[in-house]
PDB file of N, CA and C in Angstrom:
ATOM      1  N   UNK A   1      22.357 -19.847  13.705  1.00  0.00           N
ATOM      2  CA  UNK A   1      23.278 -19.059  12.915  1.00  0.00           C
ATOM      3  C   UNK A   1      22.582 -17.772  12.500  1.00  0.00           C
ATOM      4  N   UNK A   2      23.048 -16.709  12.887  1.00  0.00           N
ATOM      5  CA  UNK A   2      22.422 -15.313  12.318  1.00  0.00           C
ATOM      6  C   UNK A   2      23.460 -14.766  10.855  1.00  0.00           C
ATOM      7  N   UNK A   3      22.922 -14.682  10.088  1.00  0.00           N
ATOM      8  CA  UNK A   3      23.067 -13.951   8.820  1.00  0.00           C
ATOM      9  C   UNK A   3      21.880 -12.539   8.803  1.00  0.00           C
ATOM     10  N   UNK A   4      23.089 -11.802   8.040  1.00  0.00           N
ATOM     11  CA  UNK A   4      22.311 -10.403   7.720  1.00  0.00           C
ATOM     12  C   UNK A   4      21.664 -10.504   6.823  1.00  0.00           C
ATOM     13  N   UNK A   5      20.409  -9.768   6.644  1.00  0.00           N
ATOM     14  CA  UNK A   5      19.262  -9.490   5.752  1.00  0.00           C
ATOM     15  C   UNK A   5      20.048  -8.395   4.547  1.00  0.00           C
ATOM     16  N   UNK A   6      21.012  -9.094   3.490  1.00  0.00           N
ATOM     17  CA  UNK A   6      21.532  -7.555   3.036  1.00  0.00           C
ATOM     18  C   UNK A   6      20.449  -6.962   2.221  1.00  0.00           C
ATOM     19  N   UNK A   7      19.215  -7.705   1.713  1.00  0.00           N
ATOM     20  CA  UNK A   7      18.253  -7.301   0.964  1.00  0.00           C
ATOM     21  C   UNK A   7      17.463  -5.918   1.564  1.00  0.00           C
ATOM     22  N   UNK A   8      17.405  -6.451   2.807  1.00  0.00           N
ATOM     23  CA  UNK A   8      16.829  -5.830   3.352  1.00  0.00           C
ATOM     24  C   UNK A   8      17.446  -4.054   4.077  1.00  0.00           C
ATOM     25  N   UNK A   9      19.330  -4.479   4.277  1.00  0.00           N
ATOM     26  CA  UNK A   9      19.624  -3.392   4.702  1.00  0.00           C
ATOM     27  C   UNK A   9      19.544  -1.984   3.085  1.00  0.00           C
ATOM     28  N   UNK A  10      19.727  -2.756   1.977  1.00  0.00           N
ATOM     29  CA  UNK A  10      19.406  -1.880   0.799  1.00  0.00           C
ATOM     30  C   UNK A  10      18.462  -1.314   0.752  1.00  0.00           C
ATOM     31  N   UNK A  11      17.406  -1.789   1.399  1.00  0.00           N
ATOM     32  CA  UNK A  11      15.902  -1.444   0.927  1.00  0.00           C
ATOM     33  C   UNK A  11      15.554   0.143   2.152  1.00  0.00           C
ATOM     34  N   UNK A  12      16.228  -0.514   3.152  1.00  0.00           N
ATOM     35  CA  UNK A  12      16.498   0.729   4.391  1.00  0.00           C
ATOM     36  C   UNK A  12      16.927   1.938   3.668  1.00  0.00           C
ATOM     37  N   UNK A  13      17.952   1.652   2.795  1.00  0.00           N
ATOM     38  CA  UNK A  13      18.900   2.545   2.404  1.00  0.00           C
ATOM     39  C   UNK A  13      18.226   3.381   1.159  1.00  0.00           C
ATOM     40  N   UNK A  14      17.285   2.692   0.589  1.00  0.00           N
ATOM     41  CA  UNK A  14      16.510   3.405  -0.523  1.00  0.00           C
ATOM     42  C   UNK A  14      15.522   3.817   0.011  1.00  0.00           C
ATOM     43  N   UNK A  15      14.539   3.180   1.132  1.00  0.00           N
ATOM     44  CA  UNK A  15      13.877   4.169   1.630  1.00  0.00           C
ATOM     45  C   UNK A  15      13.774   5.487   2.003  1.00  0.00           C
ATOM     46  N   UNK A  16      15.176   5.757   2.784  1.00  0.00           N
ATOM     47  CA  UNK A  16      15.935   6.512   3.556  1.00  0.00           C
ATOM     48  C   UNK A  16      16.068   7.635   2.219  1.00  0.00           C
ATOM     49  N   UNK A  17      16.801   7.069   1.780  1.00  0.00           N
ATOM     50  CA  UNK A  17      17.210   7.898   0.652  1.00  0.00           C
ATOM     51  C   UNK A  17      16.018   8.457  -0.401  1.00  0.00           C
ATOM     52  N   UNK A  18      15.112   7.786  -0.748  1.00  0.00           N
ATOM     53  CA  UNK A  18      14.053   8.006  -1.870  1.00  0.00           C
ATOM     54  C   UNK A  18      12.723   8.314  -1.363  1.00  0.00           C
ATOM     55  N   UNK A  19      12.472   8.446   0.152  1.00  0.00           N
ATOM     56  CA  UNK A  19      11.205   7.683   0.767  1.00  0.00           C
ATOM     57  C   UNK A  19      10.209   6.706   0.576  1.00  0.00           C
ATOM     58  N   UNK A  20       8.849   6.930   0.976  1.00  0.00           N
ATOM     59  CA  UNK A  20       8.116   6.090   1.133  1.00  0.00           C
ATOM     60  C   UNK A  20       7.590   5.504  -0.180  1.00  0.00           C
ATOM     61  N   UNK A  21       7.245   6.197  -1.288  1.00  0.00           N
ATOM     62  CA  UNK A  21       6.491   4.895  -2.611  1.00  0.00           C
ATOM     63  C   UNK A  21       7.719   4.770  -3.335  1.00  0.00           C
ATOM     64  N   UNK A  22       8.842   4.920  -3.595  1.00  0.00           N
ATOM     65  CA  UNK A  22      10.029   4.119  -3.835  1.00  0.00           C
ATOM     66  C   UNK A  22      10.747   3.106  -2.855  1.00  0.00           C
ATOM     67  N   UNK A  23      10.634   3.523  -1.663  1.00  0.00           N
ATOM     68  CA  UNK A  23      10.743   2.338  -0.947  1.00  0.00           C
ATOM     69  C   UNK A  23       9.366   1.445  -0.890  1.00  0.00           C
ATOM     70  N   UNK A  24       8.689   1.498  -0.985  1.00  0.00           N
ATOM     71  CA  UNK A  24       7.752   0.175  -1.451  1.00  0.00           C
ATOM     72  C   UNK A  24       7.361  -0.042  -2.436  1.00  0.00           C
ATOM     73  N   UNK A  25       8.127   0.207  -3.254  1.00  0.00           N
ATOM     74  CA  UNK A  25       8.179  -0.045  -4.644  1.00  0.00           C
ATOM     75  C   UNK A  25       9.549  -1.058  -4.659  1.00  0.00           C
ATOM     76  N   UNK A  26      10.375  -0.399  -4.509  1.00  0.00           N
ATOM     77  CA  UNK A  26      12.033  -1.298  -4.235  1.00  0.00           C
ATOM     78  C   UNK A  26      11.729  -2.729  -3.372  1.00  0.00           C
ATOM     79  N   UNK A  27      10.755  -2.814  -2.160  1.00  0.00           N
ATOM     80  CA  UNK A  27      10.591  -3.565  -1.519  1.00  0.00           C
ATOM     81  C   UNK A  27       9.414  -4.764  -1.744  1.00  0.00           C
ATOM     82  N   UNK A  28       8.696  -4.366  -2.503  1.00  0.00           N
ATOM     83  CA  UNK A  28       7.648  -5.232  -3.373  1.00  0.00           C
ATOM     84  C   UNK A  28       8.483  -6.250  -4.728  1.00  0.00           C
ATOM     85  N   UNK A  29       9.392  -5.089  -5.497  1.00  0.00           N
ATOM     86  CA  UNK A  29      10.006  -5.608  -6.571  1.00  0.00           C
ATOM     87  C   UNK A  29      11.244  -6.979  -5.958  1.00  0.00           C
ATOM     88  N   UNK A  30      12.030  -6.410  -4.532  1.00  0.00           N
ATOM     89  CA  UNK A  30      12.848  -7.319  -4.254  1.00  0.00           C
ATOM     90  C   UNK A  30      12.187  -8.338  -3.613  1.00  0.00           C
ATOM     91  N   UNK A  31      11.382  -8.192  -2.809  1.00  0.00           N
ATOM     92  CA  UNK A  31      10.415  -9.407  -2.185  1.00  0.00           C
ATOM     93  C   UNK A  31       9.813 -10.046  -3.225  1.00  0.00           C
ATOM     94  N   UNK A  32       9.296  -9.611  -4.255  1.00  0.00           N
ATOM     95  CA  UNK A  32       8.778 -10.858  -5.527  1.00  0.00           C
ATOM     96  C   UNK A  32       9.912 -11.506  -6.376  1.00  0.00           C
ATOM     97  N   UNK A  33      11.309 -10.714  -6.018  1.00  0.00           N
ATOM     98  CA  UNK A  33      12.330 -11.842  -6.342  1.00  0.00           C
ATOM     99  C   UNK A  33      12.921 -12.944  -6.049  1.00  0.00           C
ATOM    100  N   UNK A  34      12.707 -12.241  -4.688  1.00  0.00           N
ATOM    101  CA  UNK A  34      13.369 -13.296  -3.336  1.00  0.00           C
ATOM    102  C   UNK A  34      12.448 -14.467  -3.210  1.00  0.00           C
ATOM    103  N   UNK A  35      10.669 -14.245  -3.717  1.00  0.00           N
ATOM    104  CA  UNK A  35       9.493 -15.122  -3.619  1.00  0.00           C
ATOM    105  C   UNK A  35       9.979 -16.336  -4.904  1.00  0.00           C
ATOM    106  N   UNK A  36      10.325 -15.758  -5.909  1.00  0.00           N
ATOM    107  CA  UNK A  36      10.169 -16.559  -7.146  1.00  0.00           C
ATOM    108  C   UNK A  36      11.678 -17.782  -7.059  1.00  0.00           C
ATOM    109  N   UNK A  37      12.265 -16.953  -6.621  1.00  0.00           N
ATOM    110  CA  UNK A  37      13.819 -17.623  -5.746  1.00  0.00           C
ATOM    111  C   UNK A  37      13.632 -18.910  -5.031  1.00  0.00           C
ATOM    112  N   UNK A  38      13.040 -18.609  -4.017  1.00  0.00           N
ATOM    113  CA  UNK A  38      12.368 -19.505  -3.201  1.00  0.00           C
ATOM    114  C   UNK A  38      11.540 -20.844  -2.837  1.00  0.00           C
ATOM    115  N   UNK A  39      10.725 -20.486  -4.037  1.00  0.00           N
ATOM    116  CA  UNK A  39       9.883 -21.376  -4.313  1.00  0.00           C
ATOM    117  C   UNK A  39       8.950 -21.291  -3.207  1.00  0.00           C
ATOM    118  N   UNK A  40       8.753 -20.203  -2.370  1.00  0.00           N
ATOM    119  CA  UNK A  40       7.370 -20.468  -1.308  1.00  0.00           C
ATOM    120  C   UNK A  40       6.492 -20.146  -1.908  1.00  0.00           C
ATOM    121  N   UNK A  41       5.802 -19.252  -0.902  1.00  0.00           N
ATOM    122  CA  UNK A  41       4.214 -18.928  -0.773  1.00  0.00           C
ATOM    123  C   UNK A  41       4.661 -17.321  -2.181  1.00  0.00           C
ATOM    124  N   UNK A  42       3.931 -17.103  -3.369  1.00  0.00           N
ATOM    125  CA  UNK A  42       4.510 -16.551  -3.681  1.00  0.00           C
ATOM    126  C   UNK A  42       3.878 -15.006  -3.402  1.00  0.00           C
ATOM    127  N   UNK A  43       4.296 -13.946  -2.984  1.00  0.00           N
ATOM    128  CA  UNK A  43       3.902 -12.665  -2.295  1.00  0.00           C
ATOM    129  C   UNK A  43       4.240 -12.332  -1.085  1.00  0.00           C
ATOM    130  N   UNK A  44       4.267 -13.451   0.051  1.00  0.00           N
ATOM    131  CA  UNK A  44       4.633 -13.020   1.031  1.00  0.00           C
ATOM    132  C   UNK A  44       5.972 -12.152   1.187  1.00  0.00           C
ATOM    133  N   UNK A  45       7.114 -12.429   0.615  1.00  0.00           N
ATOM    134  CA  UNK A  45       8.138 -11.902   1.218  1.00  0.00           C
ATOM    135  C   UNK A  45       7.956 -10.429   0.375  1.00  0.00           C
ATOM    136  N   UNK A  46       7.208 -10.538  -0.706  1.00  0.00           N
ATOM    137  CA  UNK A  46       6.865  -9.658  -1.297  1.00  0.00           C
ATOM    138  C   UNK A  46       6.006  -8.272  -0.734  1.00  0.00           C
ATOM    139  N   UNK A  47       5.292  -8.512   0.126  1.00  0.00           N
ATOM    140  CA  UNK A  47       4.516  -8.254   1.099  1.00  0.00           C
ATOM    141  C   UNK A  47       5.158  -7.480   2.318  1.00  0.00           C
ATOM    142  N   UNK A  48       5.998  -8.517   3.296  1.00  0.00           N
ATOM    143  CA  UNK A  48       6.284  -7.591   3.750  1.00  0.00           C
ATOM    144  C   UNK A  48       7.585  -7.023   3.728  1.00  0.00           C
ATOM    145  N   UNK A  49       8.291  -6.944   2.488  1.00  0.00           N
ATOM    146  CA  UNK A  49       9.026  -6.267   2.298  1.00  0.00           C
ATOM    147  C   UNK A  49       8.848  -5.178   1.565  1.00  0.00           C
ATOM    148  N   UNK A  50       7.546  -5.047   1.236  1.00  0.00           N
ATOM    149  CA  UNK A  50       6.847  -3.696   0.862  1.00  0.00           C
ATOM    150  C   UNK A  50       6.368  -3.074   2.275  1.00  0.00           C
ATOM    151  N   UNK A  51       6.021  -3.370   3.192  1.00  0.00           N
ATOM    152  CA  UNK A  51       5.986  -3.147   4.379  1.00  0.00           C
ATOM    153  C   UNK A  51       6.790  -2.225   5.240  1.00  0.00           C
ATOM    154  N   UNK A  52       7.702  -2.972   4.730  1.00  0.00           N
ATOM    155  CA  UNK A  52       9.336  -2.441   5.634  1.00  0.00           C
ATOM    156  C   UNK A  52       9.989  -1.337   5.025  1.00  0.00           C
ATOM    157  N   UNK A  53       9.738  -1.513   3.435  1.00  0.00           N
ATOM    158  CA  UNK A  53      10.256  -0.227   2.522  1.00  0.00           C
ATOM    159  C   UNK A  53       9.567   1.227   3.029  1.00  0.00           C
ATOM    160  N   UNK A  54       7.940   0.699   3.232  1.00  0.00           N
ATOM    161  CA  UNK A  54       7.155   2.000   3.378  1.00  0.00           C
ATOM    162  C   UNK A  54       7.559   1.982   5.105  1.00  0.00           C
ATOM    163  N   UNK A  55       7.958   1.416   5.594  1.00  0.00           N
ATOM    164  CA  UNK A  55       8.116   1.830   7.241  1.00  0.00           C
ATOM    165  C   UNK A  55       9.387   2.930   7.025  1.00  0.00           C
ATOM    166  N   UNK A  56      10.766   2.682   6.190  1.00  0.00           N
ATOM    167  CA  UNK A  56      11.534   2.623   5.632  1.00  0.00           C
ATOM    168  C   UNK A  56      11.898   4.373   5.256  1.00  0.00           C
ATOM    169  N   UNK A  57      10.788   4.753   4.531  1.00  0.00           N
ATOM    170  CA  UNK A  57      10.566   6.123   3.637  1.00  0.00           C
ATOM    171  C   UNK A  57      10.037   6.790   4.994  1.00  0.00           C
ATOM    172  N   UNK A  58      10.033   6.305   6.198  1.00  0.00           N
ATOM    173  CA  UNK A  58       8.940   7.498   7.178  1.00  0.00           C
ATOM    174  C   UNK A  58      10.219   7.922   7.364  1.00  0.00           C
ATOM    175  N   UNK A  59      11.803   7.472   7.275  1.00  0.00           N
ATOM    176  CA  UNK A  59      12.976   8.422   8.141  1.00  0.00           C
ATOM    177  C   UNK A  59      13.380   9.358   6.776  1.00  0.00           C
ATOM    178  N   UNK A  60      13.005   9.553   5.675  1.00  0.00           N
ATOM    179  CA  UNK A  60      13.246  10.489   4.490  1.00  0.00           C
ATOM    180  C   UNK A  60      12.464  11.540   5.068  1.00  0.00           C
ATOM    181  N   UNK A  61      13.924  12.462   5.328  1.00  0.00           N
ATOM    182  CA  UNK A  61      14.111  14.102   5.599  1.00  0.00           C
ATOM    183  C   UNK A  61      15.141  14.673   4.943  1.00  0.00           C
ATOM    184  N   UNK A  62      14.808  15.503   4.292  1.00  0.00           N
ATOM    185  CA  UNK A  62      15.839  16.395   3.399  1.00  0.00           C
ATOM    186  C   UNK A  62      16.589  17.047   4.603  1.00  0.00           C
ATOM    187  N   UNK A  63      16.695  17.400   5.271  1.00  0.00           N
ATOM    188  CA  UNK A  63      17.697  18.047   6.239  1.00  0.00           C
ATOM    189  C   UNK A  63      18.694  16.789   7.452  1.00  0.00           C
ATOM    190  N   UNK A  64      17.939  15.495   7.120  1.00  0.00           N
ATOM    191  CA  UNK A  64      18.704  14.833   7.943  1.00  0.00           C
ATOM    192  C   UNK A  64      18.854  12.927   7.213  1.00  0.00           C
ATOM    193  N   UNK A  65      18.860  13.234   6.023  1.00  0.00           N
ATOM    194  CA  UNK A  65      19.020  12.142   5.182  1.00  0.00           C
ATOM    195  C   UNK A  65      20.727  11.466   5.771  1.00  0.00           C
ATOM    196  N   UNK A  66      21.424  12.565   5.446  1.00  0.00           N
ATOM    197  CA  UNK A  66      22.655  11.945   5.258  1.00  0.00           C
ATOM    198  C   UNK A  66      23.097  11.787   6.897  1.00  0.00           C
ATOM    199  N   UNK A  67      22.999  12.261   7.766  1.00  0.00           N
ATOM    200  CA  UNK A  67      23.110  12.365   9.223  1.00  0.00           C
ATOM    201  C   UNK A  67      22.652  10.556   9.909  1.00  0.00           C
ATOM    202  N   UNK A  68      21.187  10.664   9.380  1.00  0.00           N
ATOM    203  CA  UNK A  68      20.801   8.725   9.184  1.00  0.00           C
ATOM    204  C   UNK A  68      21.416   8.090   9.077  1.00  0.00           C
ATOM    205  N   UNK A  69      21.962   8.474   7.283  1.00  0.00           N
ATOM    206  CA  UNK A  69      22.756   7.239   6.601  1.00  0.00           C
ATOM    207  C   UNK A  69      24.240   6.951   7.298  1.00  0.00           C
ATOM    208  N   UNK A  70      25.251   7.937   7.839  1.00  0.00           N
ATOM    209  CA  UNK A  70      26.287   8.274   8.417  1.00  0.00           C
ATOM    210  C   UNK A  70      26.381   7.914  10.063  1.00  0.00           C
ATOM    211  N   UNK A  71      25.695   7.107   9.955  1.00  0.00           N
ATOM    212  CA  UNK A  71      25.909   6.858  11.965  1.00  0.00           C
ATOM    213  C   UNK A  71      24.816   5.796  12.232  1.00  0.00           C
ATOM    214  N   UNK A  72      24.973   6.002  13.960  1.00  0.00           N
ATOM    215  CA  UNK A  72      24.442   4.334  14.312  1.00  0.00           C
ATOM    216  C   UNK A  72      22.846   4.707  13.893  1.00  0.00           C
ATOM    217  N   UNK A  73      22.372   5.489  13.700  1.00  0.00           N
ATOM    218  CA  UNK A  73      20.968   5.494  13.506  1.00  0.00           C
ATOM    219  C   UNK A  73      20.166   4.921  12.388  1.00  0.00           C
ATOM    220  N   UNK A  74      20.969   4.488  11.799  1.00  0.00           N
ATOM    221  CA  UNK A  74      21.313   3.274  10.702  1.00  0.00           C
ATOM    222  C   UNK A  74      20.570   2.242  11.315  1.00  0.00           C
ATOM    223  N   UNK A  75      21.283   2.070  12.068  1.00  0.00           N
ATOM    224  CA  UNK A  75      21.438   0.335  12.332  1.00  0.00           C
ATOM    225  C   UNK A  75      20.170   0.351  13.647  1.00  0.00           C
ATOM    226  N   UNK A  76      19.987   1.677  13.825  1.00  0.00           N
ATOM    227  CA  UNK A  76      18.385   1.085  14.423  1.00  0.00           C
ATOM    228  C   UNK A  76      17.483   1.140  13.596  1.00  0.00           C
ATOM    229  N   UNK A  77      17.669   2.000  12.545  1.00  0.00           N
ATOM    230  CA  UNK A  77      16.281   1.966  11.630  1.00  0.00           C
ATOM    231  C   UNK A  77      16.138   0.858  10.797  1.00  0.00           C
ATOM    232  N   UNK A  78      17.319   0.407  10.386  1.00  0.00           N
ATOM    233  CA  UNK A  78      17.534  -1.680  10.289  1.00  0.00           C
ATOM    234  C   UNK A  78      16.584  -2.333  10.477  1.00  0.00           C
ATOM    235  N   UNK A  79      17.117  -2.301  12.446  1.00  0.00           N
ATOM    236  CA  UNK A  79      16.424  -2.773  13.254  1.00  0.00           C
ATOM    237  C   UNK A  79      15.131  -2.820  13.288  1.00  0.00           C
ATOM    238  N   UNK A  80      14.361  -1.354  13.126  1.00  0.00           N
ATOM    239  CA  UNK A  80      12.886  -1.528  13.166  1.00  0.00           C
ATOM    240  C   UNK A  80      12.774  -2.104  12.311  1.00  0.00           C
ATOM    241  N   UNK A  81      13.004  -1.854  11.181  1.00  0.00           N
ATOM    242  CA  UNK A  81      12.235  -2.515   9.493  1.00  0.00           C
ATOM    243  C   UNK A  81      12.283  -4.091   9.762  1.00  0.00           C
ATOM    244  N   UNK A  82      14.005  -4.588  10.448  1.00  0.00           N
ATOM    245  CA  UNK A  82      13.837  -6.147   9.931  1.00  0.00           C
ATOM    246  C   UNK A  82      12.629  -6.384  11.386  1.00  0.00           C
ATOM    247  N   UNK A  83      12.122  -5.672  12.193  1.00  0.00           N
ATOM    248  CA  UNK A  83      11.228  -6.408  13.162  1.00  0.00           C
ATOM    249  C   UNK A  83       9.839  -6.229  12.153  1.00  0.00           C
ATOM    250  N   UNK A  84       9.819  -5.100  11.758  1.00  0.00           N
ATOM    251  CA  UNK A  84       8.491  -4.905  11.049  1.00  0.00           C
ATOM    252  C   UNK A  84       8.269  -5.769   9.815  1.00  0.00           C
ATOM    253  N   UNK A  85       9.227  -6.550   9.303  1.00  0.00           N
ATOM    254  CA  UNK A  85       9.270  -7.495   8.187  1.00  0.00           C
ATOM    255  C   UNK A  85       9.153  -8.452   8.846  1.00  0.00           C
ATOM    256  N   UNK A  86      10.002  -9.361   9.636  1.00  0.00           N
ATOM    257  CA  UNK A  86       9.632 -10.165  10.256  1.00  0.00           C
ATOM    258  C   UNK A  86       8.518 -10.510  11.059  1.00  0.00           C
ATOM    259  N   UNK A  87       7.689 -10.064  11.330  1.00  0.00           N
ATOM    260  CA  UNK A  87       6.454  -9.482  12.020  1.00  0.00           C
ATOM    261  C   UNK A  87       5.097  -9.989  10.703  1.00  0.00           C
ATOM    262  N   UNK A  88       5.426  -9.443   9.776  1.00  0.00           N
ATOM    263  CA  UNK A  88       4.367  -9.158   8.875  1.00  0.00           C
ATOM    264  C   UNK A  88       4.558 -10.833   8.347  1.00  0.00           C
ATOM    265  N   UNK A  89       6.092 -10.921   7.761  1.00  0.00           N
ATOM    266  CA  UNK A  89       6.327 -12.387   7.144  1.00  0.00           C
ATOM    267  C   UNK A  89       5.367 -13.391   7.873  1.00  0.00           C
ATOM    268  N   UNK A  90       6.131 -13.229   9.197  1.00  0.00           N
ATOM    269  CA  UNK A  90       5.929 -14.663  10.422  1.00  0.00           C
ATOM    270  C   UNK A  90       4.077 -14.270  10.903  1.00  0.00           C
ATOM    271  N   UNK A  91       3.286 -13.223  10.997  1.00  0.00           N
ATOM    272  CA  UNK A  91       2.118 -13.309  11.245  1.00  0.00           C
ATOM    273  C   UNK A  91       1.423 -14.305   9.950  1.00  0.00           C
ATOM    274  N   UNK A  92       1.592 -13.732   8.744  1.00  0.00           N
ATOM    275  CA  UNK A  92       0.686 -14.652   7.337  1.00  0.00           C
ATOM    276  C   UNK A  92       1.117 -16.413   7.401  1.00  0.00           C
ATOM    277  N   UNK A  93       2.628 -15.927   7.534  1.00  0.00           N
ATOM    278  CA  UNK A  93       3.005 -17.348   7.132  1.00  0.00           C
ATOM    279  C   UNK A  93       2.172 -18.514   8.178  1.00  0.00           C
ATOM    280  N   UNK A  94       2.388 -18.373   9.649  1.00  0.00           N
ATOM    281  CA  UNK A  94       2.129 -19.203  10.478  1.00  0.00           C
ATOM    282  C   UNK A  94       0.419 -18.795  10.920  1.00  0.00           C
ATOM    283  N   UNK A  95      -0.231 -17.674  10.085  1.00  0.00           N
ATOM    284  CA  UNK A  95      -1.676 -17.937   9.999  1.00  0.00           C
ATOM    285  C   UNK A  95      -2.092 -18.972   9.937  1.00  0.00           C
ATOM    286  N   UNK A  96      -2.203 -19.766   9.117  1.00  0.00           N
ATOM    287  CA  UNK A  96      -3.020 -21.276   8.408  1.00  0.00           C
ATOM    288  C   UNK A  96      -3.254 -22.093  10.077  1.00  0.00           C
ATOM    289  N   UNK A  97      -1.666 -21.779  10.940  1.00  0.00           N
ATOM    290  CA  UNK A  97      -1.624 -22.823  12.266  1.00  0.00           C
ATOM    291  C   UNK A  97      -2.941 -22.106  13.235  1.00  0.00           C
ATOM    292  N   UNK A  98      -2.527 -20.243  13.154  1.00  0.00           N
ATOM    293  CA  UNK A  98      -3.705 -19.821  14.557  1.00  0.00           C
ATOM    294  C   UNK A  98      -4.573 -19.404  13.734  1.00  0.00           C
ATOM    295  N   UNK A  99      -4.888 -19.303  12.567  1.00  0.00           N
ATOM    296  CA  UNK A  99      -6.362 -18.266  12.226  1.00  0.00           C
ATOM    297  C   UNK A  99      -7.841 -19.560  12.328  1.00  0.00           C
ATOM    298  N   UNK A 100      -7.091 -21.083  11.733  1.00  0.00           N
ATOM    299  CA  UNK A 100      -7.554 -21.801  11.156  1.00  0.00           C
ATOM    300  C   UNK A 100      -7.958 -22.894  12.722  1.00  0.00           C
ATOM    301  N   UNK A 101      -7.184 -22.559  13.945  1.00  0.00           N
ATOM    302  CA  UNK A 101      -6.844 -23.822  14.677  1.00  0.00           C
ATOM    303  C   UNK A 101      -8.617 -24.234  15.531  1.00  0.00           C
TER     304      UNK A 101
END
């Protein structure tokens, strides 16, 4: 079953909009919510959803902010962040199996 990351498409959207140390700021604060939520490992999602915020702030351009936000270029810059979150999550988490084996 695929469900959308909406946490995550916000965090795009504040990046975008605010750049890079507000988007990992936004993305640290929502990832230590989503952690305490959870009951996991607590930081990781915290982690790399500070990750994804600061990947997030590299498309903040004053001449082409709203051009981003307004079309499919959206939904690839999504795209990168949820790979670059997922990436960061799934490397720590499943460490313990390859760092340790």
């Amino acid at each position: 079953r695929i469900t959308p990351d909406l946490v995550l498409i916000g965090l795009v959207y504040v990046g975008i909009k605010r750049g890079k140390i507000t988007g990992s700021i936004a993305g640290f604060v929502s990832g230590l919510i989503l952690d305490i939520f959870s009951f996991s490992f607590i930081g990781l999602m915290a982690l790399s959803k500070t990750v994804a915020g600061f990947v997030s702030g590299f498309f903040n351009n004053e001449q082409k902010t709203e051009r981003y936000l307004n079309s499919y270029i959206f939904i690839i810059i999504v795209s990168i962040c949820s790979v670059v979150n997922n990436t960061v999550y799934f490397a720590f988490y499943f460490c313990k199996y390859i760092c340790f084996a």
